[in-house]
Structures are given as structure tokens and as C-alpha cells.
C-alpha atoms as a PDB file:
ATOM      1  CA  UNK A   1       0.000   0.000   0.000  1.00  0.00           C
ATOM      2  CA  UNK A   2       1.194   3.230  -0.637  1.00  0.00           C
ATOM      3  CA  UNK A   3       1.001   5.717   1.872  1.00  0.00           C
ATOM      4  CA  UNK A   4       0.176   9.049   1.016  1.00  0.00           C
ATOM      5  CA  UNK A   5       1.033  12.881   2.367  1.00  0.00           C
ATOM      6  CA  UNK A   6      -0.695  14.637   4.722  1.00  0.00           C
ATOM      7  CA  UNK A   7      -1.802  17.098   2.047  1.00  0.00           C
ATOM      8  CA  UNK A   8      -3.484  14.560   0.322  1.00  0.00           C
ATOM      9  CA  UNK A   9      -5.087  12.755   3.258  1.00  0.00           C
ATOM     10  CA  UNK A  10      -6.098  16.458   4.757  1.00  0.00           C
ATOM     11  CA  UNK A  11      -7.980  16.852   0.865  1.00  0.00           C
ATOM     12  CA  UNK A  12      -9.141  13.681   1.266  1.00  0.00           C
ATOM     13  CA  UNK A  13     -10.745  13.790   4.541  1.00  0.00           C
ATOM     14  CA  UNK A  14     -12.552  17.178   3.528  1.00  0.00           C
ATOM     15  CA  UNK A  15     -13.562  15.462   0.760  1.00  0.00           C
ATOM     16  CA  UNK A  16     -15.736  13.003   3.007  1.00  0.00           C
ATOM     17  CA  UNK A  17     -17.170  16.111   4.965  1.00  0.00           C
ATOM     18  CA  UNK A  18     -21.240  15.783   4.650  1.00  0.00           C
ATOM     19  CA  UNK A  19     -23.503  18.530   5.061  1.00  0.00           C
ATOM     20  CA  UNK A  20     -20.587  20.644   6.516  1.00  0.00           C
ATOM     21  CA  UNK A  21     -19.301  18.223   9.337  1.00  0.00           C
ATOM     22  CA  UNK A  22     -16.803  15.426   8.562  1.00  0.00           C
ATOM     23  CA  UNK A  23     -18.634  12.122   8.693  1.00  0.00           C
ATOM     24  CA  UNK A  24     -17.657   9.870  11.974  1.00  0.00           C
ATOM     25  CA  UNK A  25     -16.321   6.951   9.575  1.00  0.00           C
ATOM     26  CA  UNK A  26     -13.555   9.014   8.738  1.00  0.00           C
ATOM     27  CA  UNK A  27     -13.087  10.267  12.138  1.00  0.00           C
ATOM     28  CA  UNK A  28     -12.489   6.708  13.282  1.00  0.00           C
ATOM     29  CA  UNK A  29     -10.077   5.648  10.563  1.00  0.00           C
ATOM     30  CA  UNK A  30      -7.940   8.161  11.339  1.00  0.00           C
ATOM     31  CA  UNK A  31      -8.139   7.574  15.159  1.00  0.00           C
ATOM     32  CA  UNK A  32      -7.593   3.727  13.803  1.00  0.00           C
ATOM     33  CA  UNK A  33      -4.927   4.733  12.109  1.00  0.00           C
ATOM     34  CA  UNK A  34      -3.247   5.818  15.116  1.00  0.00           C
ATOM     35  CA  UNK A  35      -3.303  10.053  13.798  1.00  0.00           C
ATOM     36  CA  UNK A  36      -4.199  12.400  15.935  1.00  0.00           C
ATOM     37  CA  UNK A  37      -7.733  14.273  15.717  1.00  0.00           C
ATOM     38  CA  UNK A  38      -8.054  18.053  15.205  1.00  0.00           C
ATOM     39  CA  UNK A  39     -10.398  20.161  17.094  1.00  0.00           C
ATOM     40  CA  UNK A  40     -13.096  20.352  14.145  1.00  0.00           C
ATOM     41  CA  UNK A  41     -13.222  16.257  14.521  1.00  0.00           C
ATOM     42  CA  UNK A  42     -13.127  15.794  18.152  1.00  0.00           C
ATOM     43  CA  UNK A  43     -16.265  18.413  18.215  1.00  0.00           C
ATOM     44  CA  UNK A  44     -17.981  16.476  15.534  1.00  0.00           C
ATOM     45  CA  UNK A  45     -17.236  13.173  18.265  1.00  0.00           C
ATOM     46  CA  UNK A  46     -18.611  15.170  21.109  1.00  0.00           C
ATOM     47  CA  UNK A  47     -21.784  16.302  18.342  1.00  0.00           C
ATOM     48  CA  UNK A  48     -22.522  12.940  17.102  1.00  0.00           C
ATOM     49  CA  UNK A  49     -22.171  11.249  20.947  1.00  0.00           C
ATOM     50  CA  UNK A  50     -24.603  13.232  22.135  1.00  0.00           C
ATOM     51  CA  UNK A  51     -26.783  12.397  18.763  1.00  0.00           C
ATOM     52  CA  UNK A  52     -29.251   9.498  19.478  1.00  0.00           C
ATOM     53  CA  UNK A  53     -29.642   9.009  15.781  1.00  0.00           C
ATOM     54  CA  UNK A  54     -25.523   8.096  15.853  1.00  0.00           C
ATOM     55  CA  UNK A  55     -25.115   4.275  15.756  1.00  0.00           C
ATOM     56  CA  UNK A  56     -23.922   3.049  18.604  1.00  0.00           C
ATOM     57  CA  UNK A  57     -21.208   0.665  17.292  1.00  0.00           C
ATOM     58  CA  UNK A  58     -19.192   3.755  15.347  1.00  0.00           C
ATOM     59  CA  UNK A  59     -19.354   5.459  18.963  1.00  0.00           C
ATOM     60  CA  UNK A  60     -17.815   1.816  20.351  1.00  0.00           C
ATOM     61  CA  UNK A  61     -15.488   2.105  17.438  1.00  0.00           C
ATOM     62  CA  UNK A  62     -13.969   5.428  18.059  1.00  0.00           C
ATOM     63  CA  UNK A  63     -13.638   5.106  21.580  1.00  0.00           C
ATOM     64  CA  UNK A  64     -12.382   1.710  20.794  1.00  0.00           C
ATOM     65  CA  UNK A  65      -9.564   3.617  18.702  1.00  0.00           C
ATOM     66  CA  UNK A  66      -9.046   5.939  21.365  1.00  0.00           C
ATOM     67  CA  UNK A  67      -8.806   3.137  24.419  1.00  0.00           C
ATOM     68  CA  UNK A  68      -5.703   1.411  21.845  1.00  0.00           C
ATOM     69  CA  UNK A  69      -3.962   4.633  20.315  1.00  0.00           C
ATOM     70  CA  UNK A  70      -4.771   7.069  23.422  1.00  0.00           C
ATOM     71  CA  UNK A  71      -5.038  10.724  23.159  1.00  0.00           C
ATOM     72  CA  UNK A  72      -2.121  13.424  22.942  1.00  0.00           C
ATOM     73  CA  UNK A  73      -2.566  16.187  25.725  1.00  0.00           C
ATOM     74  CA  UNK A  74      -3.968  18.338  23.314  1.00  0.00           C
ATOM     75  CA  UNK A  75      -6.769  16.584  21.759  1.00  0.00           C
ATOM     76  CA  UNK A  76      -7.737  15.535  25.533  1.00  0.00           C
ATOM     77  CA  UNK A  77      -7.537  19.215  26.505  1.00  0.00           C
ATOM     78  CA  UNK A  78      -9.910  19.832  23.094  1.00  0.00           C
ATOM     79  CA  UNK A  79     -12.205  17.074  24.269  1.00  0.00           C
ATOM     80  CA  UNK A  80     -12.769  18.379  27.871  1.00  0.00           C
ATOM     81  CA  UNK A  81     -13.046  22.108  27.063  1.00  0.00           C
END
């Protein structure tokens, strides 16, 4: 597999926004992936928790991801503000 920059995963990842926030499946593969999450994601988390329309398996996904990559101090500091 080839990886690719962060330019082109940053275009890609805006690509998959929907109806101006970025969809929680691509929140979660990113978290998989073991990259950090930017304050315009972890707010979309913290929006679609608090959604009861959200499924709750992507919610047990992405905290999943979170339990087995962690958090830096930042995004925790972004996620408790």
C-alpha cells in the first residue's frame, strides 16, 4: 500500500465532509490509524455522541480507537473544554 502525504489525506478527509461536518467513519479511521484528531473532529465526536440518531457501534469504534492509540494532551484538553 502506498502511503500518502498529509496534504493529500487532509484533501481527502474534507472530501468526506457531509452537510458541513466530517462524517464519523472518517473520524475513526484516522483515530484507527493511530493520527491524531483536530479540534473540528473531536467536536464532531462530542456532536454525534450526544446524537441518538448516531449508531452506537461507530461510537464503540472510536472510543475503541481511542482506548488502543490514546489521546495526545492536546486533543484531551480539546475534548474536555
Amino acid at each position: 500500500m502506498r502511503r500518502r502525504g498529509a496534504c493529500a489525506i487532509l484533501r481527502i478527509e474534507q472530501a468526506h465532509q457531509i452537510g458541513g461536518t466530517m462524517a464519523l467513519i472518517d473520524i475513526i479511521a484516522r483515530k484507527k490509524r493511530g493520527l491524531a484528531l483536530y479540534g473540528p473532529q473531536i467536536r464532531e465526536f462530542a456532536r454525534a455522541a450526544a446524537d441518538p440518531d448516531t449508531p452506537d457501534y461507530q461510537l464503540a469504534a472510536l472510543l475503541m480507537a481511542i482506548r488502543i492509540n490514546g489521546m495526545d494532551p492536546r486533543e484531551t484538553a480539546e475534548l474536555t473544554l
